[in-house]
C-alpha atoms as a PDB file:
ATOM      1  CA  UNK A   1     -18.938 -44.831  -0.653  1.00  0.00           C
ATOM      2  CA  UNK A   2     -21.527 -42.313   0.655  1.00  0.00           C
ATOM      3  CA  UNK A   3     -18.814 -41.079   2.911  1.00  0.00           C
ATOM      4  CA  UNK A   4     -16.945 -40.233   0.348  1.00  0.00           C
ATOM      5  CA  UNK A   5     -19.471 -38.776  -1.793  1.00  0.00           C
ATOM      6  CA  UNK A   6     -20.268 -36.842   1.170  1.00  0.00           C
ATOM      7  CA  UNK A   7     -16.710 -35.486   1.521  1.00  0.00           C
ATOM      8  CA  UNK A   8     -16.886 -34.692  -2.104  1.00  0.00           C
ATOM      9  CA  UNK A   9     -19.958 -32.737  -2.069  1.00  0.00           C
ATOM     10  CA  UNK A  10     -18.808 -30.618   1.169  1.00  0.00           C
ATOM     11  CA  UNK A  11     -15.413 -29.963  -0.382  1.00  0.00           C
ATOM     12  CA  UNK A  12     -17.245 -28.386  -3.264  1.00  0.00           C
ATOM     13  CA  UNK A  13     -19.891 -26.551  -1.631  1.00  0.00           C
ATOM     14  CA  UNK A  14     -17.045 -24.967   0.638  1.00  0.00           C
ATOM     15  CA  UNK A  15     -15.160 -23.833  -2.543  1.00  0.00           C
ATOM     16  CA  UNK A  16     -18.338 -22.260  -4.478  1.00  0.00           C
ATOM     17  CA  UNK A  17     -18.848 -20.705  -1.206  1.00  0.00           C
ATOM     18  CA  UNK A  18     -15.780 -19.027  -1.384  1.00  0.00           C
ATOM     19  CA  UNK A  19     -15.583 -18.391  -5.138  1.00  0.00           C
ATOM     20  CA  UNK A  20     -18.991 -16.278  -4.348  1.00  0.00           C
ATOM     21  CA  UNK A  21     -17.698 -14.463  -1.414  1.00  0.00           C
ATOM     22  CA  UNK A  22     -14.698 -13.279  -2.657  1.00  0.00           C
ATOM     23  CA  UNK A  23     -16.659 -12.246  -6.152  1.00  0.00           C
ATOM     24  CA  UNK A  24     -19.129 -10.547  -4.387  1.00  0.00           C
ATOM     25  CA  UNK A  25     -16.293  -8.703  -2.427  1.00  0.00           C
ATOM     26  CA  UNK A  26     -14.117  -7.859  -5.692  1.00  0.00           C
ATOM     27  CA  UNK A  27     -15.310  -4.030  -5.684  1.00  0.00           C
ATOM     28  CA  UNK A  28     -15.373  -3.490  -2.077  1.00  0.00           C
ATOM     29  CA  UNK A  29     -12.038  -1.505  -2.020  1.00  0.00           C
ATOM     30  CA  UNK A  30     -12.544   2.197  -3.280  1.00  0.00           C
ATOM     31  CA  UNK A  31     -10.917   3.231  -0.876  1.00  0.00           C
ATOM     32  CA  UNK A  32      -7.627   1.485  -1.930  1.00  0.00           C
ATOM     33  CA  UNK A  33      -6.697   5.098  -4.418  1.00  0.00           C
ATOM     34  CA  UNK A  34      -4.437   7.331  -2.266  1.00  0.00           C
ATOM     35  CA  UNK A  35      -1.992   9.072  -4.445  1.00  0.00           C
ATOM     36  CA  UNK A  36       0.102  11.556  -3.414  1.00  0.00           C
ATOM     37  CA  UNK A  37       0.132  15.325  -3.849  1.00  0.00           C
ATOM     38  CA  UNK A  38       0.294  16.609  -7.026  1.00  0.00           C
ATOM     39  CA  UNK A  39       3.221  17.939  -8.350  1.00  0.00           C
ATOM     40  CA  UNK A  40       2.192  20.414 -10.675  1.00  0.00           C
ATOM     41  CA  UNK A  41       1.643  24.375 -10.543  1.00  0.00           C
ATOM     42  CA  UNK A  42      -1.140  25.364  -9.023  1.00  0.00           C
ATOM     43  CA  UNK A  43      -2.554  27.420 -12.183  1.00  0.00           C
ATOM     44  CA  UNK A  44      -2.173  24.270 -14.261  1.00  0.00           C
ATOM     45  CA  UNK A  45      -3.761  22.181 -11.770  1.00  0.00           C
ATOM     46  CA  UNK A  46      -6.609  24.762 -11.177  1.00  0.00           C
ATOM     47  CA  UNK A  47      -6.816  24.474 -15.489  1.00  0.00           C
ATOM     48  CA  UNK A  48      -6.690  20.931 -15.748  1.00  0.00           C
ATOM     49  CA  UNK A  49      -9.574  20.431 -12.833  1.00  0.00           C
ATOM     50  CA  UNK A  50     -11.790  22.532 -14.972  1.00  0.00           C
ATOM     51  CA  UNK A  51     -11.148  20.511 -17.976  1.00  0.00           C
ATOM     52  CA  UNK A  52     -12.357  16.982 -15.792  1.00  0.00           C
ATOM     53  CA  UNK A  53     -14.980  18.854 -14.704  1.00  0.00           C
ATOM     54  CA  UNK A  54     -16.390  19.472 -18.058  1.00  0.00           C
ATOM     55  CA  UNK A  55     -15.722  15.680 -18.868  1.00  0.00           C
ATOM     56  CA  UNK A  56     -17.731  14.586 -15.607  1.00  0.00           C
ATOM     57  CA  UNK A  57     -20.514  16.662 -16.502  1.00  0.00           C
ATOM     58  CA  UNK A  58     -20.381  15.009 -20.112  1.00  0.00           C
ATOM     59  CA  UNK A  59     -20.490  11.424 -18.252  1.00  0.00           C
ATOM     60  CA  UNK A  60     -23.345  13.118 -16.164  1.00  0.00           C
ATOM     61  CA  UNK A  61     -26.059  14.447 -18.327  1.00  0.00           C
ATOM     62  CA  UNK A  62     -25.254  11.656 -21.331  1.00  0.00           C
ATOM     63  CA  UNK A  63     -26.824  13.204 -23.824  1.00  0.00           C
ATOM     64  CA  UNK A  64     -25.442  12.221 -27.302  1.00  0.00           C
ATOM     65  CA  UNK A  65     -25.967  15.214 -28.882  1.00  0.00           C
ATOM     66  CA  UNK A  66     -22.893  16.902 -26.612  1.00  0.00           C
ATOM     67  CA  UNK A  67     -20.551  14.127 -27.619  1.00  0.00           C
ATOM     68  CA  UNK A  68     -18.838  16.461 -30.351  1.00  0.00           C
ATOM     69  CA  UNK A  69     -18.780  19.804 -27.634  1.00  0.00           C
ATOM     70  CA  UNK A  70     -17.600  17.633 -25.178  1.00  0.00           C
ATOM     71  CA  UNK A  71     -14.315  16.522 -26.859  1.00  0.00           C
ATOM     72  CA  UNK A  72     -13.680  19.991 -28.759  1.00  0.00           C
ATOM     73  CA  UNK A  73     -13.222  20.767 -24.385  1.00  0.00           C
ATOM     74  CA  UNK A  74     -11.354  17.516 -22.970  1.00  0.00           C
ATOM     75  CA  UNK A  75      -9.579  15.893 -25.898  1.00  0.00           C
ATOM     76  CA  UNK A  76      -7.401  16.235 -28.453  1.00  0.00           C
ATOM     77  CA  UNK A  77      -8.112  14.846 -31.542  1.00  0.00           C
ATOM     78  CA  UNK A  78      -5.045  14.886 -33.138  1.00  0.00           C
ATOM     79  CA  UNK A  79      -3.061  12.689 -31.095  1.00  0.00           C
ATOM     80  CA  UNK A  80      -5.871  11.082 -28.781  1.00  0.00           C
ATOM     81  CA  UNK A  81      -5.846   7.359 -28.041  1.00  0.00           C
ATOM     82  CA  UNK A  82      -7.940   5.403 -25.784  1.00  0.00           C
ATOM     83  CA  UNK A  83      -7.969   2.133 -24.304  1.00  0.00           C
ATOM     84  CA  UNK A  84     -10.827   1.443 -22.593  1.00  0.00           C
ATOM     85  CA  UNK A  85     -12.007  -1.359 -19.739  1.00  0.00           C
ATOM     86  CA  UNK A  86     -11.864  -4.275 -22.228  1.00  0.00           C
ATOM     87  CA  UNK A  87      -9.303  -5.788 -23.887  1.00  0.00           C
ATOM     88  CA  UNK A  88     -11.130  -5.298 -27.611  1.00  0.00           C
ATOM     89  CA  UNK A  89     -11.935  -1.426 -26.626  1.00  0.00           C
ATOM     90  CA  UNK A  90      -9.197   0.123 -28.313  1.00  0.00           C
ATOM     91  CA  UNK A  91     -10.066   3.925 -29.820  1.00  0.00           C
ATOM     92  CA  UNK A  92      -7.679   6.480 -31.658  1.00  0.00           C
ATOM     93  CA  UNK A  93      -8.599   9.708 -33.501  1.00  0.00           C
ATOM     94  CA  UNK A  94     -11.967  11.911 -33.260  1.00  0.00           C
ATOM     95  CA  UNK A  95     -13.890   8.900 -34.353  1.00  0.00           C
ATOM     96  CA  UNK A  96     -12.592   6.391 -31.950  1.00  0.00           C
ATOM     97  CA  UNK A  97     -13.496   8.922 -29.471  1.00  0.00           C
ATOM     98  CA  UNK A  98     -16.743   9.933 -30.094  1.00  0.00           C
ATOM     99  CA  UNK A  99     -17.169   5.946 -30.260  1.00  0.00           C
ATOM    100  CA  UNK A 100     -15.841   5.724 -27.146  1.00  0.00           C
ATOM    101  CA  UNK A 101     -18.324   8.345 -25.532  1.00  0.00           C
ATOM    102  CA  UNK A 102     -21.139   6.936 -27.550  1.00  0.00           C
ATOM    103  CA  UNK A 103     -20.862   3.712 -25.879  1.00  0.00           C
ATOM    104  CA  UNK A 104     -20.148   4.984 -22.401  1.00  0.00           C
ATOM    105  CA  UNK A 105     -22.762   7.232 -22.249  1.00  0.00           C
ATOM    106  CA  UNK A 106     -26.162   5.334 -24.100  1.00  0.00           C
ATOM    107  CA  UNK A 107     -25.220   1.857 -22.581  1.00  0.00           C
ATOM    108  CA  UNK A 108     -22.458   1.746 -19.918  1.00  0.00           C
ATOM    109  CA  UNK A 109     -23.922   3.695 -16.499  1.00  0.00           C
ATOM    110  CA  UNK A 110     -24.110   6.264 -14.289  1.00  0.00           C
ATOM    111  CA  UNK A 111     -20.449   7.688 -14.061  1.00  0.00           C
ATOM    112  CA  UNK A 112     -19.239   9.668 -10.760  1.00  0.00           C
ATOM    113  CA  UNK A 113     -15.453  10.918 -10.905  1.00  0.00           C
ATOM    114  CA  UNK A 114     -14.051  12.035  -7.808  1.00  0.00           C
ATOM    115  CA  UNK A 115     -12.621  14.990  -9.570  1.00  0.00           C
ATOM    116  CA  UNK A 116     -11.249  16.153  -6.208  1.00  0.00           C
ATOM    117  CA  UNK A 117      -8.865  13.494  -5.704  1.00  0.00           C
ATOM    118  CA  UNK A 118      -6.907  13.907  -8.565  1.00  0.00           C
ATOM    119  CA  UNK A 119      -3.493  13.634  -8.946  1.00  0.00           C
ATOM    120  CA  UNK A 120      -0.986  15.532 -12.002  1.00  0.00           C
ATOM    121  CA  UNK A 121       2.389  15.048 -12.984  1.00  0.00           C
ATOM    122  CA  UNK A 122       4.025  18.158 -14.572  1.00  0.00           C
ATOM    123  CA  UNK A 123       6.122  16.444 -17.087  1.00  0.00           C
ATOM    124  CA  UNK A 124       7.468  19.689 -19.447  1.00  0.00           C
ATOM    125  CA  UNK A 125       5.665  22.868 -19.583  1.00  0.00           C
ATOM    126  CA  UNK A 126       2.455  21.875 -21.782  1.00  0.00           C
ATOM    127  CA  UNK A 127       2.293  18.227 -20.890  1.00  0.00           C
ATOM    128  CA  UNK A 128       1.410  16.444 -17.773  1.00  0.00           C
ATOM    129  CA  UNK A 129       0.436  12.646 -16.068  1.00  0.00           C
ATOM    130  CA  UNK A 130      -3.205  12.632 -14.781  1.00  0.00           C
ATOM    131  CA  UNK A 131      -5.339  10.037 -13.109  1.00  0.00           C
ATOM    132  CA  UNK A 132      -8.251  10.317 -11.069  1.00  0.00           C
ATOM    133  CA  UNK A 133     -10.481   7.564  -9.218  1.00  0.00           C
ATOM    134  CA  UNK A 134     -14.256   7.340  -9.771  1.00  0.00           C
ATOM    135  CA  UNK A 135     -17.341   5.173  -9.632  1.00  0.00           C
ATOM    136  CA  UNK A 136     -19.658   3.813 -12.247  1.00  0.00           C
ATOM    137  CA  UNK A 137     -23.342   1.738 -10.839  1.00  0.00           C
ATOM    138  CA  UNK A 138     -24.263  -0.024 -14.175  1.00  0.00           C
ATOM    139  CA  UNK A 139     -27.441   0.180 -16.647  1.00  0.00           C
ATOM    140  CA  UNK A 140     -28.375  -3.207 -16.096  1.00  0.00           C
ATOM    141  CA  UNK A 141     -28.407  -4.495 -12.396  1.00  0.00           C
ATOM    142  CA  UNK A 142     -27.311  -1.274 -10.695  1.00  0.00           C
ATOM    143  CA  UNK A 143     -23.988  -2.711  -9.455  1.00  0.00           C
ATOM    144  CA  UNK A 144     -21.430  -0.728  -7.914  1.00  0.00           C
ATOM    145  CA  UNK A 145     -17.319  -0.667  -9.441  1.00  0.00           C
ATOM    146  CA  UNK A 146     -14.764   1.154  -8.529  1.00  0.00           C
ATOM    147  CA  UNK A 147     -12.708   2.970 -11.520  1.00  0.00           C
ATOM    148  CA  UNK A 148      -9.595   4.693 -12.158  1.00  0.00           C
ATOM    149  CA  UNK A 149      -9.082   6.890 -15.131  1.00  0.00           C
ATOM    150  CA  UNK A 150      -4.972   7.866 -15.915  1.00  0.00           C
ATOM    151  CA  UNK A 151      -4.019   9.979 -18.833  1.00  0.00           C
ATOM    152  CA  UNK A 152      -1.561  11.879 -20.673  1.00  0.00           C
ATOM    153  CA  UNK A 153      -2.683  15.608 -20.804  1.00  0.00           C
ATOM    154  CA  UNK A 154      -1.177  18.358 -23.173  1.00  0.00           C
ATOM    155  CA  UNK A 155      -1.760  22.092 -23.057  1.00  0.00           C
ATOM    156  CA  UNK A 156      -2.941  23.678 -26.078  1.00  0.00           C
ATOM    157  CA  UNK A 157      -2.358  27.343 -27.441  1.00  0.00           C
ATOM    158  CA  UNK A 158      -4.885  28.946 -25.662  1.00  0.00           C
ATOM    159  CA  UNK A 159      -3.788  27.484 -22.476  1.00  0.00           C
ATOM    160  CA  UNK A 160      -6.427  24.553 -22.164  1.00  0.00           C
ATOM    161  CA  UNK A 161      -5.230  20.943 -21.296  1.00  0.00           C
ATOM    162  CA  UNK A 162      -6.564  18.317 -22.981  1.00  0.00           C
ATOM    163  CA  UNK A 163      -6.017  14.771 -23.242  1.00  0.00           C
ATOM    164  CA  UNK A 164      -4.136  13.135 -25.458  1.00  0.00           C
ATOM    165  CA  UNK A 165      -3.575   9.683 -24.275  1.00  0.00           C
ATOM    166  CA  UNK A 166      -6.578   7.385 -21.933  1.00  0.00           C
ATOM    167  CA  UNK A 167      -7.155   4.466 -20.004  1.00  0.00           C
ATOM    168  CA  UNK A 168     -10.260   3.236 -18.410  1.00  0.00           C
ATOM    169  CA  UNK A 169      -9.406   0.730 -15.642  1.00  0.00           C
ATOM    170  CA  UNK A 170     -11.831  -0.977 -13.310  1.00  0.00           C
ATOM    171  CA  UNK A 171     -10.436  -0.428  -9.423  1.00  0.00           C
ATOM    172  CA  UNK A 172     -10.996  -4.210  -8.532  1.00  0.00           C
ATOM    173  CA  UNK A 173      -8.294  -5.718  -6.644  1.00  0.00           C
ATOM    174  CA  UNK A 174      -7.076  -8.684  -8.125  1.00  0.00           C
ATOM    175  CA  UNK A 175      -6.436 -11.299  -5.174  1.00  0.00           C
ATOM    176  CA  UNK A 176      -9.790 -11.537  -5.250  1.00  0.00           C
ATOM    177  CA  UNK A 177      -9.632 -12.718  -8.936  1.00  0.00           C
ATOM    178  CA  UNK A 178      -6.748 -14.749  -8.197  1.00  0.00           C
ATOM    179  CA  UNK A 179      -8.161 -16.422  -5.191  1.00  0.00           C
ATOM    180  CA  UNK A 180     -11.665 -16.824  -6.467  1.00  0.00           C
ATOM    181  CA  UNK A 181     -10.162 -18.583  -9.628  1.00  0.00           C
ATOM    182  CA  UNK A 182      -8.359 -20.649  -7.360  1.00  0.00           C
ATOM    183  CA  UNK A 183     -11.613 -21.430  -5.492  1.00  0.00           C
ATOM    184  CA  UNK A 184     -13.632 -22.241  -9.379  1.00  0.00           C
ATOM    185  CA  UNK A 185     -10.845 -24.503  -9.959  1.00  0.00           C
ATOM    186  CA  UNK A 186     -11.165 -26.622  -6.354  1.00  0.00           C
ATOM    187  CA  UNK A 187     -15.276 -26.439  -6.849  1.00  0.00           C
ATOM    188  CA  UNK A 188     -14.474 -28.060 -10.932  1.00  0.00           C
ATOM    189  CA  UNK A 189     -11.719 -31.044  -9.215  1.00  0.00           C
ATOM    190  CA  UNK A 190     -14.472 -32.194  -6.573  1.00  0.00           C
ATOM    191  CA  UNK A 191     -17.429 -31.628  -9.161  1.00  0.00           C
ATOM    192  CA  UNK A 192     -15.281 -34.156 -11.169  1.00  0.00           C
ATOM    193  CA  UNK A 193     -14.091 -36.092  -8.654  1.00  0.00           C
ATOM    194  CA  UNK A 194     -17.485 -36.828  -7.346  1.00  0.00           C
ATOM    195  CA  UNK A 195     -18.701 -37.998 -10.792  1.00  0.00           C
ATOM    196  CA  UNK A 196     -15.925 -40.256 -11.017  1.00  0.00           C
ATOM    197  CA  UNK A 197     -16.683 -41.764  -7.629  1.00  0.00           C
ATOM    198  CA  UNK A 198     -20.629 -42.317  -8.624  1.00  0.00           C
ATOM    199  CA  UNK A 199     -19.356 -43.740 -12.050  1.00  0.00           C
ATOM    200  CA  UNK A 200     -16.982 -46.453 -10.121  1.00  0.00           C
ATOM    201  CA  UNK A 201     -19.626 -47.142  -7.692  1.00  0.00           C
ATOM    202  CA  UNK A 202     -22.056 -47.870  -9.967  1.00  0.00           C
ATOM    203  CA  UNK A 203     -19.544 -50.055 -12.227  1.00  0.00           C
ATOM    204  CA  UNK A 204     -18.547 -51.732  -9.270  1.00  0.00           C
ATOM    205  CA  UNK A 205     -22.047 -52.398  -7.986  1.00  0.00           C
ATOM    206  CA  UNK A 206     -23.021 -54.447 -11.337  1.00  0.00           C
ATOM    207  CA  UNK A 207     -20.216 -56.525 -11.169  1.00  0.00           C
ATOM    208  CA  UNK A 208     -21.378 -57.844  -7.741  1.00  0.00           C
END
């Protein structure tokens, strides 16, 4: 019986060892966004860089007050929709927007784009594909996750591109999910397993 219990018990110490690796290692590849060139004009790309560099310097200072000045420069209101990095963040319209920002910028963290690495689609004249990588260390406990921001962008009257359509994604890769769940589910079987052993034992040992 203690053999066994001692199988048990190793079995599911190996498997919440590897659940915590692979967590801990489930925003370690940044590196992972290489897009290709562009494919775009240069003036529009040269216009659409200055537009992400106003929004990255909204995400920078986070001060609430610029929420309103901030989209009047990146988004349009008209048609904007936004889904965000959870499933329940779902924001259309000015409002949804400068809910949106709100949130980000009094609660979320520090936000870095890597406005440099962008890549844009040219799909007609005033409307093109965007997405750009980034990094966000959070309010509270200062961890590090990889993000990538894609977009639809249209090009106003005056020449400006804005966006119209958003999505926040975190850059984790996924077999790590996968893998680690995997791992949770192997550490819950021996977990019950091992009760079920100490429960027959014990049943067992009154009957002799």
């Amino acid at each position: 019986m203690k053999l066994i219990v001692t199988i048990v018990t190793s079995l599911a110490l190996l498997f919440t060892g590897i659940y915590i690796a692979l967590m801990l290692g489930i925003n370690s590849t940044p590196r992972a966004f290489n897009y290709p060139d562009s494919n775009i004009s240069e003036s529009n790309k040269q216009a659409i860089e200055k537009t992400l560099k106003v929004f990255q310097e909204g995400y920078t200072l986070r001060d609430a007050s610029k929420i309103d000045e901030c989209i009047a420069q990146t988004i349009d209101t008209a048609s904007i929709f936004i889904l965000g990095t959870n499933p329940n963040e779902i924001f259309k319209g000015k409002s949804g927007a400068q809910g949106l920002l709100y949130g980000d910028w009094a609660y979320w963290g520090n936000v870095k784009y890597d406005i440099d690495r962008f890549y844009a689609d040219q799909i007609t004249d005033s409307i093109a594909y965007v997405v750009f990588p980034g990094n966000i260390t959070l309010d509270f406990n200062k961890m590090n996750f990889p993000l990538q921001v894609t977009g639809m962008m249209v090009q106003d009257e005056v020449g400006q591109w804005k966006f119209s359509k958003m999505q926040f994604i975190y850059g984790w890769n996924t077999n790590y999910i996968i893998f680690a769940r995997t791992a949770a589910y192997g550490t819950l079987i021996t977990l019950v397993a091992l009760l079920m052993a100490c429960i027959i034992w014990r049943v067992l040992g009154r009957k002799k």
